[in-house]
PDB file of N, CA and C in Angstrom:
ATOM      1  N   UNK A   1       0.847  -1.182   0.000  1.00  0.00           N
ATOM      2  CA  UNK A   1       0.000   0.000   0.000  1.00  0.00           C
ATOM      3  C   UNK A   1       0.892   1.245   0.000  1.00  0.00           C
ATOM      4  N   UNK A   2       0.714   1.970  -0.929  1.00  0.00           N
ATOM      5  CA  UNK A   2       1.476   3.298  -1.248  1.00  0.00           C
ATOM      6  C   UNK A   2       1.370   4.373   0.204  1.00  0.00           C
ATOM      7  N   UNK A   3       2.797   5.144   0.741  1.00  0.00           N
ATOM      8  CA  UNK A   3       2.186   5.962   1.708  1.00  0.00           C
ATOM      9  C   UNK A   3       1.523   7.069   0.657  1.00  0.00           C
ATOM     10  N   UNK A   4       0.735   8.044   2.173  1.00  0.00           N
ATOM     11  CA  UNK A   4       0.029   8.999   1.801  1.00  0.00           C
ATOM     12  C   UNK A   4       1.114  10.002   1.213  1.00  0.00           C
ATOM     13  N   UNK A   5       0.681  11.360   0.229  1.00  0.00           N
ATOM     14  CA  UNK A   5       1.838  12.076  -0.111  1.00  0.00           C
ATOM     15  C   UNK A   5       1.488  12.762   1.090  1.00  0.00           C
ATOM     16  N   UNK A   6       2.976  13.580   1.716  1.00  0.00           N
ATOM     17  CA  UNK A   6       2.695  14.679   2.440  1.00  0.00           C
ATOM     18  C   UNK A   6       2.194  15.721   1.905  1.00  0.00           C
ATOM     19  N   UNK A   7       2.602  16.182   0.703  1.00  0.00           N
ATOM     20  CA  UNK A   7       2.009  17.331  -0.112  1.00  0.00           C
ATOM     21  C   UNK A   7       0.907  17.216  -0.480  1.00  0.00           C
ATOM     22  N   UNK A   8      -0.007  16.493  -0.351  1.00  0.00           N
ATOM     23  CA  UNK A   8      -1.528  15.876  -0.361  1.00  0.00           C
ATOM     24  C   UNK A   8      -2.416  16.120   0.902  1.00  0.00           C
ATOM     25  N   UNK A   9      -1.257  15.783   1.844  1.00  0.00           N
ATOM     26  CA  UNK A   9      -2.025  16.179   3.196  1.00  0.00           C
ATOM     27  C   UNK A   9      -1.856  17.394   3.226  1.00  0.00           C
ATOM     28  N   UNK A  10      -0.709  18.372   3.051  1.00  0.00           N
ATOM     29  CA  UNK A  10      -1.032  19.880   3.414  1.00  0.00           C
ATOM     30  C   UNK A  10      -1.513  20.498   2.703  1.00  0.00           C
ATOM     31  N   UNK A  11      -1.669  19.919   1.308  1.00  0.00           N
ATOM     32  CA  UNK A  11      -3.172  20.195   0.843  1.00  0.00           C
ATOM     33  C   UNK A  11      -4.432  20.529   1.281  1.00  0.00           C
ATOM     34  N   UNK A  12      -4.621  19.243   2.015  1.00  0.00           N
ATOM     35  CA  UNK A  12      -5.723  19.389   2.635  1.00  0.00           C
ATOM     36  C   UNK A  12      -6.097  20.063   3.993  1.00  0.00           C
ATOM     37  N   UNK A  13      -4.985  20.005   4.817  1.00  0.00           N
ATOM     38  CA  UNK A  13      -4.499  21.102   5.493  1.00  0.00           C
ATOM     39  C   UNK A  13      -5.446  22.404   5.286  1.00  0.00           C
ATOM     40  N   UNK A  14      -4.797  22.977   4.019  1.00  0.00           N
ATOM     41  CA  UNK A  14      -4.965  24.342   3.243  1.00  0.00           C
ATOM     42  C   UNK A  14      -6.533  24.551   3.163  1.00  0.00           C
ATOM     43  N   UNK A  15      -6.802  23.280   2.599  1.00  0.00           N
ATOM     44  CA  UNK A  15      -8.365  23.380   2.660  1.00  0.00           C
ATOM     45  C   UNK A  15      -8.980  23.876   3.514  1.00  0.00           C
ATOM     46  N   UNK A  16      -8.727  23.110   4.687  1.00  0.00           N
ATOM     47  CA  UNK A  16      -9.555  23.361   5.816  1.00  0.00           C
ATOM     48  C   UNK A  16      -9.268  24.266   6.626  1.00  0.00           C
ATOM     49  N   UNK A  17      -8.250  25.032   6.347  1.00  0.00           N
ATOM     50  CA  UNK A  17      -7.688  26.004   7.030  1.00  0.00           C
ATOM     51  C   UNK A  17      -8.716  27.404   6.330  1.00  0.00           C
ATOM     52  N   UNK A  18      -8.731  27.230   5.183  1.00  0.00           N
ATOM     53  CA  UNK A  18      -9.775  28.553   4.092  1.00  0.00           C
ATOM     54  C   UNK A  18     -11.051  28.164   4.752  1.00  0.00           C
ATOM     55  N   UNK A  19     -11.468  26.700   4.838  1.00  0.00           N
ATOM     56  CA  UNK A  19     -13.204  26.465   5.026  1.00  0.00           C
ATOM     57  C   UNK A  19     -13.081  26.928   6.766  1.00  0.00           C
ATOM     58  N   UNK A  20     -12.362  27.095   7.741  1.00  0.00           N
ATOM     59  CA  UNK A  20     -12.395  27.399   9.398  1.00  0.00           C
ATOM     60  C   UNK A  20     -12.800  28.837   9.259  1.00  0.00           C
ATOM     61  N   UNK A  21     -11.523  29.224   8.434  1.00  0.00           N
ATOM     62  CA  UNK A  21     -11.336  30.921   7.918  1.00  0.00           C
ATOM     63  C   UNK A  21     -12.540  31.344   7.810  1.00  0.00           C
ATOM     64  N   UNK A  22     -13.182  31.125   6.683  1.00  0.00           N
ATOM     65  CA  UNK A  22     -14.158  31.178   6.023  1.00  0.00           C
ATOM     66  C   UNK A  22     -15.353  31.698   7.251  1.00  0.00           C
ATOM     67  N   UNK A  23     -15.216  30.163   7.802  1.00  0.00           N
ATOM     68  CA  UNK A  23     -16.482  30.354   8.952  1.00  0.00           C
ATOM     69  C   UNK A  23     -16.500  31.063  10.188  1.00  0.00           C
ATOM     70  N   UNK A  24     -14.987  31.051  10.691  1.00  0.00           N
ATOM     71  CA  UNK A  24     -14.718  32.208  11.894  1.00  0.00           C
ATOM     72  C   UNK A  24     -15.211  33.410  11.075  1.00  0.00           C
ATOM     73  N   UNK A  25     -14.401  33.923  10.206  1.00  0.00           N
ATOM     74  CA  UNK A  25     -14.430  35.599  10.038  1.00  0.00           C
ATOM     75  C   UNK A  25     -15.338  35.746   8.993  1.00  0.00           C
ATOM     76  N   UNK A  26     -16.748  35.183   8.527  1.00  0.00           N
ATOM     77  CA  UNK A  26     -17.662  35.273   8.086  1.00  0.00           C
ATOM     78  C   UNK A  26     -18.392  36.642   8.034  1.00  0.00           C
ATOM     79  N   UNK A  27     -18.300  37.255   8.969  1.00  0.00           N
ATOM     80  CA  UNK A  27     -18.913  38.675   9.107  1.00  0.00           C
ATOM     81  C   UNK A  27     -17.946  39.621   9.102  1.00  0.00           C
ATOM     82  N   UNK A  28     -16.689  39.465   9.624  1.00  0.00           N
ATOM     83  CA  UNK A  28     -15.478  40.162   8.880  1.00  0.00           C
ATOM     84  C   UNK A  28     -15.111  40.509   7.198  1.00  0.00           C
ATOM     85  N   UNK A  29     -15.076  39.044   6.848  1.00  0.00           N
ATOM     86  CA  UNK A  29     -14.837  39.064   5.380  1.00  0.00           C
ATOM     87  C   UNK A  29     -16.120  39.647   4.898  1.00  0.00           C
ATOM     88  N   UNK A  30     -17.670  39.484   5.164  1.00  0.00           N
ATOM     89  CA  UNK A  30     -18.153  40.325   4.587  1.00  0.00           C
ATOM     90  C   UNK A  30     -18.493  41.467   4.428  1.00  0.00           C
ATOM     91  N   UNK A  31     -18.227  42.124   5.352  1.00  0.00           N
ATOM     92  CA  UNK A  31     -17.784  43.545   6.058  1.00  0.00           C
ATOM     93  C   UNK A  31     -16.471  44.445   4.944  1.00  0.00           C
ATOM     94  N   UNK A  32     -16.057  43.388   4.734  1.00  0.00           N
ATOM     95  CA  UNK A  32     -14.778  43.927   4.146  1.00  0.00           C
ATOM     96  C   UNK A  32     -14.900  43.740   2.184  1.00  0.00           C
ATOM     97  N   UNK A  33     -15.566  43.067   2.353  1.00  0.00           N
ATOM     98  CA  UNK A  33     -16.313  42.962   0.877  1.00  0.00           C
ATOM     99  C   UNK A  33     -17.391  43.834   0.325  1.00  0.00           C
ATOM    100  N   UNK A  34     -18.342  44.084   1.453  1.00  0.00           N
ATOM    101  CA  UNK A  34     -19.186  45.538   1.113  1.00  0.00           C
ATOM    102  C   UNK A  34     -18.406  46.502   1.070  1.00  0.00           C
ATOM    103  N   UNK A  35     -17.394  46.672   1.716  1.00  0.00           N
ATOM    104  CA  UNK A  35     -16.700  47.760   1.543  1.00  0.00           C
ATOM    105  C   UNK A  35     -16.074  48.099   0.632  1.00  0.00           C
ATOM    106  N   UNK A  36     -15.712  46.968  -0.783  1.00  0.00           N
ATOM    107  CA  UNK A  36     -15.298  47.218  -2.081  1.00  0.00           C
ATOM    108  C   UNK A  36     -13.990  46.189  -1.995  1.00  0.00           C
ATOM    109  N   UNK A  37     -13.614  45.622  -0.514  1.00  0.00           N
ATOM    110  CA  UNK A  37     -12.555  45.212  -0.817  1.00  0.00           C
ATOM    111  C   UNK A  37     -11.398  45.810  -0.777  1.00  0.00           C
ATOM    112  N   UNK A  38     -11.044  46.809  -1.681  1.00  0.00           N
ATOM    113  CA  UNK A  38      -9.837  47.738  -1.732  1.00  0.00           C
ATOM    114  C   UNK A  38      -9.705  48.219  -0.684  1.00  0.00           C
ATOM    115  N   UNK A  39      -8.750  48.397  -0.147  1.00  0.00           N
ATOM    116  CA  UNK A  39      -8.213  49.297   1.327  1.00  0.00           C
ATOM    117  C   UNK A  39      -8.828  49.604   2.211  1.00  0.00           C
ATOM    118  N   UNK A  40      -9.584  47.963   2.810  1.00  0.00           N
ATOM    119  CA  UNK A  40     -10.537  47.979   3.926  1.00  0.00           C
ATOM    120  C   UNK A  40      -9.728  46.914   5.071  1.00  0.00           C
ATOM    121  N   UNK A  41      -8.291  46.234   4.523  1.00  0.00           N
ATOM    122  CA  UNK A  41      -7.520  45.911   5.360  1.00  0.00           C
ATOM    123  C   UNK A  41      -6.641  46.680   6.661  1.00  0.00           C
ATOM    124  N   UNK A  42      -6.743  47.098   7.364  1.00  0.00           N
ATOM    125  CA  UNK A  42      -5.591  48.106   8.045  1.00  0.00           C
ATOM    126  C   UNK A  42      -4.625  46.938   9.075  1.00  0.00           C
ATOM    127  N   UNK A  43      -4.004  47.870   8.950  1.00  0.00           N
ATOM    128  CA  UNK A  43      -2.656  47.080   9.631  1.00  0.00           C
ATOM    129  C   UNK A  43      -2.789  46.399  10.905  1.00  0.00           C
ATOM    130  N   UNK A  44      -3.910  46.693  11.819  1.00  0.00           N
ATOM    131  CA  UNK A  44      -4.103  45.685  12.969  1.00  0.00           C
ATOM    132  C   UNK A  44      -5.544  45.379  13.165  1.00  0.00           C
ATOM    133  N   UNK A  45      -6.175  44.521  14.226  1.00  0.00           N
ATOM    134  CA  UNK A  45      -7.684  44.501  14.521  1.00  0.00           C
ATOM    135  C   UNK A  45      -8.340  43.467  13.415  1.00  0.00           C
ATOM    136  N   UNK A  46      -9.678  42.980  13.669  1.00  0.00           N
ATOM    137  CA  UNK A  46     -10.287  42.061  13.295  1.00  0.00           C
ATOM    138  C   UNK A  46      -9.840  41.772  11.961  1.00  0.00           C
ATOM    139  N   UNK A  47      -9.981  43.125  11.099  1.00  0.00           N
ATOM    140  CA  UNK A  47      -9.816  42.749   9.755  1.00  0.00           C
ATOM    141  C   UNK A  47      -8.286  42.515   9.013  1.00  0.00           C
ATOM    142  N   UNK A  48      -7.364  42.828   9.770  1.00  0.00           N
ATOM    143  CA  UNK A  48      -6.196  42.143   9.711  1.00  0.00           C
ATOM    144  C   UNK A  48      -5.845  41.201   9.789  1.00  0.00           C
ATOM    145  N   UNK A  49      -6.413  40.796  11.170  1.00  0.00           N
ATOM    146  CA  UNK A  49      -6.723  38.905  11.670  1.00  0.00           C
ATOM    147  C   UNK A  49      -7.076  37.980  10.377  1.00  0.00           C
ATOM    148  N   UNK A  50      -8.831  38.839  10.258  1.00  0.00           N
ATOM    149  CA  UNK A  50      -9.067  37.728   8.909  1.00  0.00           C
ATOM    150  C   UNK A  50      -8.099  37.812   7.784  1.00  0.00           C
ATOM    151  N   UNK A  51      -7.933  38.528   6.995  1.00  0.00           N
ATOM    152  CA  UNK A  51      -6.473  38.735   5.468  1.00  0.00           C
ATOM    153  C   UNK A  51      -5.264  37.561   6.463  1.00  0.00           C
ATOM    154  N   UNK A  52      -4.739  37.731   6.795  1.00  0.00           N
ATOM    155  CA  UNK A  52      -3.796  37.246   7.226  1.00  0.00           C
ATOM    156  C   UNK A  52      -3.891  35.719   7.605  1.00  0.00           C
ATOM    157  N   UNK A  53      -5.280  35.057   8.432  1.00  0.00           N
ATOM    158  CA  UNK A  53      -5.812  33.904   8.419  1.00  0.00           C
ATOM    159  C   UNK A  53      -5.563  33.382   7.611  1.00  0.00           C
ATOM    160  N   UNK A  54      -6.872  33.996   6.101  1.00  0.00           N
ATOM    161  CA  UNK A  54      -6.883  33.585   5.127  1.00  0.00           C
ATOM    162  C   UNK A  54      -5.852  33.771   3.831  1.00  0.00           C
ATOM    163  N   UNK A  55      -5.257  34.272   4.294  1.00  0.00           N
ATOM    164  CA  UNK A  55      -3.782  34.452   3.337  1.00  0.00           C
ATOM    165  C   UNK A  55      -2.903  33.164   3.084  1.00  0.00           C
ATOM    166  N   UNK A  56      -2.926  32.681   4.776  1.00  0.00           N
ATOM    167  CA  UNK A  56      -2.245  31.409   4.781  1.00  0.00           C
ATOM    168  C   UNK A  56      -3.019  30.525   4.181  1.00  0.00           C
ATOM    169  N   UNK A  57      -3.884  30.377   3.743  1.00  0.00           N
ATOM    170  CA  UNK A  57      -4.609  28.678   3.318  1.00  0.00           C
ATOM    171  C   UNK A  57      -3.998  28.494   1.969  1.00  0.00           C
ATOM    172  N   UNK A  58      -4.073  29.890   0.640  1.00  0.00           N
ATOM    173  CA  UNK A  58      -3.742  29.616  -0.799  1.00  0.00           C
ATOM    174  C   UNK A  58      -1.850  29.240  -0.275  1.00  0.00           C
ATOM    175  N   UNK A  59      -1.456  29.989   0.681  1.00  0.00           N
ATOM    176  CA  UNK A  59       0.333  29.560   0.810  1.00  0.00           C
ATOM    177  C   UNK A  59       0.057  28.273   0.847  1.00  0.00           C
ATOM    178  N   UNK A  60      -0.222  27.653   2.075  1.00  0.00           N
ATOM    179  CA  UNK A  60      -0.521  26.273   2.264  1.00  0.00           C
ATOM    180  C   UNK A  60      -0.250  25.754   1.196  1.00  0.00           C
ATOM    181  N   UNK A  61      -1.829  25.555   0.475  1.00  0.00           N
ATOM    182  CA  UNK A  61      -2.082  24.889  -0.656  1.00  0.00           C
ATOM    183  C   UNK A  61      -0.597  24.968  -1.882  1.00  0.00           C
ATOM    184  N   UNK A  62      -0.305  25.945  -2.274  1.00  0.00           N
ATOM    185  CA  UNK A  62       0.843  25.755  -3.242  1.00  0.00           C
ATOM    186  C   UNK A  62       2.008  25.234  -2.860  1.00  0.00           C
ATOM    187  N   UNK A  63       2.299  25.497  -1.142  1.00  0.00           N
ATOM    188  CA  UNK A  63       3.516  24.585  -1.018  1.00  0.00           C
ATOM    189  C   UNK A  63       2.948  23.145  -0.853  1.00  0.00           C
ATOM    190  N   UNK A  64       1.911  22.845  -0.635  1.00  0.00           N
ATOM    191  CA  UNK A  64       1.817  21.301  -0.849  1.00  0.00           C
ATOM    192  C   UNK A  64       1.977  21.066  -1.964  1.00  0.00           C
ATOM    193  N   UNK A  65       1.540  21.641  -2.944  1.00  0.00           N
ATOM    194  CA  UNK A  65       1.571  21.764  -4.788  1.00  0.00           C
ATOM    195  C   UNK A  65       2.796  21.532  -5.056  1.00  0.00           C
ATOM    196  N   UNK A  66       3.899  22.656  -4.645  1.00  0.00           N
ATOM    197  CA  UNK A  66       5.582  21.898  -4.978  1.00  0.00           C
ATOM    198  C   UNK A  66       5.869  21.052  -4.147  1.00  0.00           C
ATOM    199  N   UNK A  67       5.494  20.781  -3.325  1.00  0.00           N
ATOM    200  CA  UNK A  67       6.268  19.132  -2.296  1.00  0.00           C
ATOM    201  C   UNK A  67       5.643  17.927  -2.919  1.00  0.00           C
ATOM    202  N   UNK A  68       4.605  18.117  -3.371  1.00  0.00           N
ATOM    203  CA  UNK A  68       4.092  17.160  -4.202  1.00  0.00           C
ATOM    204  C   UNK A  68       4.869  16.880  -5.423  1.00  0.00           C
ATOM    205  N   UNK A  69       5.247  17.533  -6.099  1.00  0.00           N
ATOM    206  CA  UNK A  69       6.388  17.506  -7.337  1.00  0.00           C
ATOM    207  C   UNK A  69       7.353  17.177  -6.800  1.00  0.00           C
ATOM    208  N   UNK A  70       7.942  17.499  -5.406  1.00  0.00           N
ATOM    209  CA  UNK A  70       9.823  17.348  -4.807  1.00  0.00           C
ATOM    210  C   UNK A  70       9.315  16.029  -4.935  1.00  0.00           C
ATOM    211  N   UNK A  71       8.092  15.581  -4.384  1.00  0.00           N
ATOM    212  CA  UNK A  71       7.597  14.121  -3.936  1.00  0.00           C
ATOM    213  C   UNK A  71       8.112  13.088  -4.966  1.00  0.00           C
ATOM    214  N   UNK A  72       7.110  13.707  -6.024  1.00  0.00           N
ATOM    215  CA  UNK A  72       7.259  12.850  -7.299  1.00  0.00           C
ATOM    216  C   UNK A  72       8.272  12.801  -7.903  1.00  0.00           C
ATOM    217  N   UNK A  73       9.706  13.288  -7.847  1.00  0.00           N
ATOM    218  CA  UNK A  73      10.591  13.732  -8.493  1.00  0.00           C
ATOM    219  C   UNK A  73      11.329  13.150  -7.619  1.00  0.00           C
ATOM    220  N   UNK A  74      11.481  12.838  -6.771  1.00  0.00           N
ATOM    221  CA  UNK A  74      12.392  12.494  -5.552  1.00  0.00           C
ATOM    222  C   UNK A  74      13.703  13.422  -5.190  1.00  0.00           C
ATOM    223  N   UNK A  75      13.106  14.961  -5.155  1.00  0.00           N
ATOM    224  CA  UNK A  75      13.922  15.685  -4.701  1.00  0.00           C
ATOM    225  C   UNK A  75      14.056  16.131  -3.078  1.00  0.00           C
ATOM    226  N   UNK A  76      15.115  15.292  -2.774  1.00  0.00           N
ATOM    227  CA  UNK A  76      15.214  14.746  -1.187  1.00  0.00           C
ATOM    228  C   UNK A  76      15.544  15.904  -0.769  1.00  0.00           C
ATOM    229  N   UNK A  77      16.516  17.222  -0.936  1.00  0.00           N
ATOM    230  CA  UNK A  77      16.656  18.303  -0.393  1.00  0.00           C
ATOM    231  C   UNK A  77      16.050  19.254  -0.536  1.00  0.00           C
ATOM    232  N   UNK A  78      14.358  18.705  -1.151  1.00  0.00           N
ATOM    233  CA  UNK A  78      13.243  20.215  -1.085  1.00  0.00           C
ATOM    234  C   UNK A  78      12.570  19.360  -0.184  1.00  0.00           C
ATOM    235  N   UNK A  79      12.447  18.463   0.179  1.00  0.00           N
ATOM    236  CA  UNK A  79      11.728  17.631   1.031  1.00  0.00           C
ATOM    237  C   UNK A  79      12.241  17.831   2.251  1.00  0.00           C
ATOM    238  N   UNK A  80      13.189  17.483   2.342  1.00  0.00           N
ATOM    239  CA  UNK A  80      13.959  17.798   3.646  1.00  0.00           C
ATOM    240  C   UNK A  80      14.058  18.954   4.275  1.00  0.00           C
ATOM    241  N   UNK A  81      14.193  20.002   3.254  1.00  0.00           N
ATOM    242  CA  UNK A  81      13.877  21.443   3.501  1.00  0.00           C
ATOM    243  C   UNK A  81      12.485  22.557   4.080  1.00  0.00           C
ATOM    244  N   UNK A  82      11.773  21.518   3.709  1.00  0.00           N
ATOM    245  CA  UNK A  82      10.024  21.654   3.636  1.00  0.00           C
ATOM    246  C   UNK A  82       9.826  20.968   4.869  1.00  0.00           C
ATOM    247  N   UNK A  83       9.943  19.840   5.242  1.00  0.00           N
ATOM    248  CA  UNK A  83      10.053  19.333   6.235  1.00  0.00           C
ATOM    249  C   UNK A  83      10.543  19.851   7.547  1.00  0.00           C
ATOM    250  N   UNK A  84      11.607  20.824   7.477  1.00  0.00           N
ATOM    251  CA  UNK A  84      12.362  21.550   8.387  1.00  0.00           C
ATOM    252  C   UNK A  84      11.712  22.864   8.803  1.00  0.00           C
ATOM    253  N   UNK A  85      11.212  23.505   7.673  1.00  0.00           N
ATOM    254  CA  UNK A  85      10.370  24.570   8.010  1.00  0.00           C
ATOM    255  C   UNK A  85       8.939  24.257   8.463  1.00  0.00           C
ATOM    256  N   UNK A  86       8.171  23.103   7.991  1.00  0.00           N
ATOM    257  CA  UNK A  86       6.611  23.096   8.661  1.00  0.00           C
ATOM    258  C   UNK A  86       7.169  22.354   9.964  1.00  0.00           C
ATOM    259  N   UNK A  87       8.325  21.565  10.219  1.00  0.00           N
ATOM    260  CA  UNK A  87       8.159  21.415  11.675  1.00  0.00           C
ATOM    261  C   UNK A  87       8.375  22.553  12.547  1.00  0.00           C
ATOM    262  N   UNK A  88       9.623  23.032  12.384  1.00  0.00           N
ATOM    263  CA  UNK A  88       9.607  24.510  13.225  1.00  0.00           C
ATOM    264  C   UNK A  88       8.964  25.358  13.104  1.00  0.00           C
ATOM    265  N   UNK A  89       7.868  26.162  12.117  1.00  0.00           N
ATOM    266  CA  UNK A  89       6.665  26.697  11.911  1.00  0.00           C
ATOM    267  C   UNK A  89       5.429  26.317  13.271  1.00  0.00           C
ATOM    268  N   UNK A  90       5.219  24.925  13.011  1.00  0.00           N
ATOM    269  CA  UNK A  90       4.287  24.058  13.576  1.00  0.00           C
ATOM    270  C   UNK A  90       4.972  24.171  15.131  1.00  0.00           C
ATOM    271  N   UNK A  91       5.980  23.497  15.425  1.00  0.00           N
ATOM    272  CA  UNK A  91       6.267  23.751  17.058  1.00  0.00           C
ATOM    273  C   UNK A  91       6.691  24.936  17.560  1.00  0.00           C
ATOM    274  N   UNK A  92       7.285  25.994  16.999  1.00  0.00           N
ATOM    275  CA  UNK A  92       7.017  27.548  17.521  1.00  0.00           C
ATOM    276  C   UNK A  92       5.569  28.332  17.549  1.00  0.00           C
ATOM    277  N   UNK A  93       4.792  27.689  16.321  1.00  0.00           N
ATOM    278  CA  UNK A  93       3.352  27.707  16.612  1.00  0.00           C
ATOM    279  C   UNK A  93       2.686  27.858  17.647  1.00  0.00           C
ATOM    280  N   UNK A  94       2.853  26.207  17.621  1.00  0.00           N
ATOM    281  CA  UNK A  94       1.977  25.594  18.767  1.00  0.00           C
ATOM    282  C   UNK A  94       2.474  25.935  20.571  1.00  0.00           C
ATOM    283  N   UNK A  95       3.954  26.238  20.343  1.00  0.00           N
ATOM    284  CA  UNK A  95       3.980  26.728  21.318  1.00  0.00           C
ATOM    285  C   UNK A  95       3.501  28.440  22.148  1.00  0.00           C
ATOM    286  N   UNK A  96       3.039  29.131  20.729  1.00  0.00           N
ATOM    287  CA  UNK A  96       2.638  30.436  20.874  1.00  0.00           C
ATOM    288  C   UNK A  96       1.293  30.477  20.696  1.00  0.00           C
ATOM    289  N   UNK A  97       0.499  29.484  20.370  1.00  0.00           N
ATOM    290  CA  UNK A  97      -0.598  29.429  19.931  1.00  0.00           C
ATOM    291  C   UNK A  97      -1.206  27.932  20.072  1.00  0.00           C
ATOM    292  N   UNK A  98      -1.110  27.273  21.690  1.00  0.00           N
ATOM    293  CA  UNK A  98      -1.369  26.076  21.935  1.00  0.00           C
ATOM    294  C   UNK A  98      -3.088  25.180  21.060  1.00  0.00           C
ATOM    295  N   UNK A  99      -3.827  26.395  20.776  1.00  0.00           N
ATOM    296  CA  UNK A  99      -5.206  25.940  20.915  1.00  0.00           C
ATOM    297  C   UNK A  99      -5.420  26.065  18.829  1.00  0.00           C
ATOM    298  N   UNK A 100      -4.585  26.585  18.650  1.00  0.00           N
ATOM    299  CA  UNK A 100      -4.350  26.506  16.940  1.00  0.00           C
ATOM    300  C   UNK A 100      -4.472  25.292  15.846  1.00  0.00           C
ATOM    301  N   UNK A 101      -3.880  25.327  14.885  1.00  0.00           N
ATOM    302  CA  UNK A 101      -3.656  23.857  14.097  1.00  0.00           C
ATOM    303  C   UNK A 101      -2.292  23.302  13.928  1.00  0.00           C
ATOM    304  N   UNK A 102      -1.412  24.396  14.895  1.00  0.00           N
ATOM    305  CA  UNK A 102       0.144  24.370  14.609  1.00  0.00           C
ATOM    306  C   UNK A 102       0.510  22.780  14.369  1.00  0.00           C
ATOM    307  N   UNK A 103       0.043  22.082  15.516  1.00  0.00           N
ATOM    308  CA  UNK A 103       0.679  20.499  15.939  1.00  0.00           C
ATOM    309  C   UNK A 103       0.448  20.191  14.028  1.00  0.00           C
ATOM    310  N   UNK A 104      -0.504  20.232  13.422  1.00  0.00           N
ATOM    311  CA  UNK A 104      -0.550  19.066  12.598  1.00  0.00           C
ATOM    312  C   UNK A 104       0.861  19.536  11.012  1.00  0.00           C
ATOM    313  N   UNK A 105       1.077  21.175  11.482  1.00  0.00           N
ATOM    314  CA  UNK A 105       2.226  21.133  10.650  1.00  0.00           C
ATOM    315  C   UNK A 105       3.356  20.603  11.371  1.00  0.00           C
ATOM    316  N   UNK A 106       4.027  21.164  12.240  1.00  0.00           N
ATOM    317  CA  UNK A 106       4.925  19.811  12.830  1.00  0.00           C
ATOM    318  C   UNK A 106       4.900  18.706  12.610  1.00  0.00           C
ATOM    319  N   UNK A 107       2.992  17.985  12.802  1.00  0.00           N
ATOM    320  CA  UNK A 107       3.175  16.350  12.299  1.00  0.00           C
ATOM    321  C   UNK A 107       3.898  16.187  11.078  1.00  0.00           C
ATOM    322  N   UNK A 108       3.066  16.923   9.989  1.00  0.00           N
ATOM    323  CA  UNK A 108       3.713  16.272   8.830  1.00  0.00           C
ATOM    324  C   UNK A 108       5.064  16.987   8.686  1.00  0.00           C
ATOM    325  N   UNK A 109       5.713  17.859   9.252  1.00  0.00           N
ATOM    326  CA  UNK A 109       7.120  18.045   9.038  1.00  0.00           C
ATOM    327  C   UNK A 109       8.204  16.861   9.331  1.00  0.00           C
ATOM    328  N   UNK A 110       7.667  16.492  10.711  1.00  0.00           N
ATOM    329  CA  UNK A 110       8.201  15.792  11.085  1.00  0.00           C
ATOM    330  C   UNK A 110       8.223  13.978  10.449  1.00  0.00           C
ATOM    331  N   UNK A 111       7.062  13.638   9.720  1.00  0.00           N
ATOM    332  CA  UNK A 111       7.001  12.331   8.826  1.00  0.00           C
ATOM    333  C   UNK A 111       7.813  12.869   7.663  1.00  0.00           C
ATOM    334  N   UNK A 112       7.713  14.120   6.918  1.00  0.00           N
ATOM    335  CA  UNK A 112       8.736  14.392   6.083  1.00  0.00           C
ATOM    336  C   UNK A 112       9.371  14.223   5.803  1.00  0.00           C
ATOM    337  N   UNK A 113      10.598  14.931   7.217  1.00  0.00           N
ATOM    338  CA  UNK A 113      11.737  14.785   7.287  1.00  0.00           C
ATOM    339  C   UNK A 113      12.236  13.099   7.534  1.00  0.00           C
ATOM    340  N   UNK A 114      11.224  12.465   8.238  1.00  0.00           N
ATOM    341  CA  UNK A 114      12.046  10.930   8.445  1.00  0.00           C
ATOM    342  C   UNK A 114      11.705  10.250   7.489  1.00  0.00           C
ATOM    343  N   UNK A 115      10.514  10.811   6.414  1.00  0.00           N
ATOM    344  CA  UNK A 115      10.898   9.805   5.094  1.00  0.00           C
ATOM    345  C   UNK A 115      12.101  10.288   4.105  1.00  0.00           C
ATOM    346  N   UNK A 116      12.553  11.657   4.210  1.00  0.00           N
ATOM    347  CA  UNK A 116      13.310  12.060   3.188  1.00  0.00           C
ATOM    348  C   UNK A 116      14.574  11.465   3.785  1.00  0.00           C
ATOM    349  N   UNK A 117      14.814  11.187   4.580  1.00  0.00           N
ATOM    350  CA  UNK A 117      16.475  11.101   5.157  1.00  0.00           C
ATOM    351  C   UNK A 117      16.586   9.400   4.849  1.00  0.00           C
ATOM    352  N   UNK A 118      15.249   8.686   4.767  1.00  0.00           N
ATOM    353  CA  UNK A 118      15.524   7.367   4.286  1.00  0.00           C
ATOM    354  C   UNK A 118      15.431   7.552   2.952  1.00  0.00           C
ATOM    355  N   UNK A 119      14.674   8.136   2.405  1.00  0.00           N
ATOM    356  CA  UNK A 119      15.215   8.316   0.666  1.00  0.00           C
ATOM    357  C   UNK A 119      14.247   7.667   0.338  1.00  0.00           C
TER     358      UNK A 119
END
């Protein structure tokens, strides 16, 4: 049985990180959409929170998009590299933000990195 790709899971990750987004700042984002959108972000407060939330889900999603290619390609030092950053991402996270989704980037950093170092 084939493992799962990691870049598949933080895929999905990404997903669900836009659909949480989505549903926390629901009255934010639409707040900020009647407003035209254009330069209804300011630099701190609710509506910063949401942009910034939801900023991360499309990142997400595309770096699963190239780890999925390092995947398929068997490029062990973008893997390894990727691996290094969502674990320390994920456990400086989670340590600043216990009640977050940090842990599950660490998880998969951390399966990452111990599949890339076996090759």
């Amino acid at each position: 049985m084939p493992r799962p790709s990691v870049g598949k899971l933080l895929q999905v990750v990404a997903i669900g990180h836009g659909v949480i987004g989505a549903v926390q700042y629901r009255d934010t984002l639409a707040g900020m959409v009647r407003g035209g959108l254009v330069a209804t972000v300011p630099e701190r407060g609710d509506r910063a929170a949401a942009f910034w939330f939801m900023t991360a889900a499309p990142a997400l999603w595309m770096g699963g998009r190239l780890l999925r290619s390092a995947e398929e390609h068997g490029d062990l030092a973008a893997q390894r590299a990727t691996g290094a950053t969502l674990l320390a991402v994920g456990a400086l996270g989670a340590a600043a933000m216990p009640k977050g989704g940090f842990p599950a980037l660490a998880g998969l950093g951390g399966v990452l990195l111990r599949r890339a170092r076996r090759g």
